[in-house]
Protein backbone atom coordinates (compact mmCIF):
# COMPACT_ATOMS: atom_id res chain seq x y z
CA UNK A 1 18.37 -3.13 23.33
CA UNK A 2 17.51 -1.69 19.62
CA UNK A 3 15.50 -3.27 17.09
CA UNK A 4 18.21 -4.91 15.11
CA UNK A 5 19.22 -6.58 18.36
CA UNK A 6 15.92 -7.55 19.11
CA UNK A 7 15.35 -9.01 15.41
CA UNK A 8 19.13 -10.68 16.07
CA UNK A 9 17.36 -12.76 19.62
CA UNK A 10 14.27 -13.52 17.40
CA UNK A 11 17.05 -15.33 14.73
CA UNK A 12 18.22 -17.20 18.29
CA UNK A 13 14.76 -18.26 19.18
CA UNK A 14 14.32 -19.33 16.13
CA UNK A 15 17.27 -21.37 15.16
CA UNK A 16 16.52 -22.97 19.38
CA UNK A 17 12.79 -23.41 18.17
CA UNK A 18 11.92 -21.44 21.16
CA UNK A 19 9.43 -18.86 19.31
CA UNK A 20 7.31 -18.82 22.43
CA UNK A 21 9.40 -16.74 23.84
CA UNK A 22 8.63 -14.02 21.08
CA UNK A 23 6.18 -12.40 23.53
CA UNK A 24 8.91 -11.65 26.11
CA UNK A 25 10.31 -9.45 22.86
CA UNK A 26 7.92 -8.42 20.62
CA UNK A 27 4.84 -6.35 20.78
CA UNK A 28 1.55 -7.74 19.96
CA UNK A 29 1.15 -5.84 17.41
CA UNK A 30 4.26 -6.99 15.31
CA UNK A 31 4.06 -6.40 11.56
CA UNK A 32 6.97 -9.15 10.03
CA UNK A 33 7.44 -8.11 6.14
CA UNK A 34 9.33 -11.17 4.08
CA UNK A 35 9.56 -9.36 1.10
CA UNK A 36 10.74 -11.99 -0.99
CA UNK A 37 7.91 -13.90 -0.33
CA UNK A 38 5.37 -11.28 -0.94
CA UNK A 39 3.61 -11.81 2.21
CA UNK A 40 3.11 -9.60 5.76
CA UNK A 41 2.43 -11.25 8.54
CA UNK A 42 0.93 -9.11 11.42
CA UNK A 43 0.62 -10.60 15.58
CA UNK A 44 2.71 -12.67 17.40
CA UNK A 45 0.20 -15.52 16.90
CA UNK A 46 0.47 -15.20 13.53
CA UNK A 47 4.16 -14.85 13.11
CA UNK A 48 4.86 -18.00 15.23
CA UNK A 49 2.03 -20.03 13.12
CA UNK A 50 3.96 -18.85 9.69
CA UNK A 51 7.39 -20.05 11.47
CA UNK A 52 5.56 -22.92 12.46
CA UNK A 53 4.94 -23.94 8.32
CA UNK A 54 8.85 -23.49 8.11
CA UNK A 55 9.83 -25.87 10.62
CA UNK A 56 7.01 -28.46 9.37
CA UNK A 57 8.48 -27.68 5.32
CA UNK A 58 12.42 -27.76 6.64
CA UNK A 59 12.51 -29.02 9.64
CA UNK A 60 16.31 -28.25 10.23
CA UNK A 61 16.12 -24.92 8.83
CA UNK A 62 19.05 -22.44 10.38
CA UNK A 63 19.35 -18.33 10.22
CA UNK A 64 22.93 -17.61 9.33
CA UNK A 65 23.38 -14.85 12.06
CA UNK A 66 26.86 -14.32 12.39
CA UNK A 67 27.12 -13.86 8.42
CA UNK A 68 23.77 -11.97 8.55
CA UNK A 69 23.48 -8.00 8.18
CA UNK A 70 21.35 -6.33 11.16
CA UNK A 71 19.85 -2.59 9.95
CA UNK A 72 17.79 -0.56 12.16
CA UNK A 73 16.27 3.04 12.12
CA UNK A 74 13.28 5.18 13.27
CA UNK A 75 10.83 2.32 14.33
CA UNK A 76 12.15 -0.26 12.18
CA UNK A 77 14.39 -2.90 11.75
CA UNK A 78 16.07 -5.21 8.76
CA UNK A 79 17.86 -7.52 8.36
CA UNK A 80 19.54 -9.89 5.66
CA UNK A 81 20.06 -13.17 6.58
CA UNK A 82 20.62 -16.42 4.93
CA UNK A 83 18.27 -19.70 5.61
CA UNK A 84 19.91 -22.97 5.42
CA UNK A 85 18.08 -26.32 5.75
């Protein structure tokens, strides 16, 4: 599996709310950029407490996968998505 698939099963876990699952996926380490928002957020703890703000602020917030672009290259990944919610 490469890193735009893996940031494709994060979208999944996210729009099933299953984020606990990240760990199966991700390394510890994780650095998750949203550069619109300015801000980096770096650990799996971390990254599932900053989801956690979304789901409180839009609760039915969805990832538009299937319309979503998936880029990946030497130890990185993007991807442009749309939120809806």
């Amino acid at each position: 599996m490469g890193l735009a698939d893996t940031q494709r099963l994060q979208h999944h876990m996210v729009n099933d709310r299953d984020v606990d699952r990240f760990r199966e996926i991700m390394r510890a380490d994780v650095v998750y950029e949203d550069v619109p928002a300015g801000r980096t957020v770096k650990g799996v703890d971390e990254l599932k407490e900053w989801l956690g703000g979304w789901f409180t602020a839009v609760p039915d917030i969805r990832i538009g996968i299937e319309e979503g672009t998936y880029l990946e290259g030497p130890g990185f990944a993007f991807a442009m998505v749309r939120g809806r919610g």
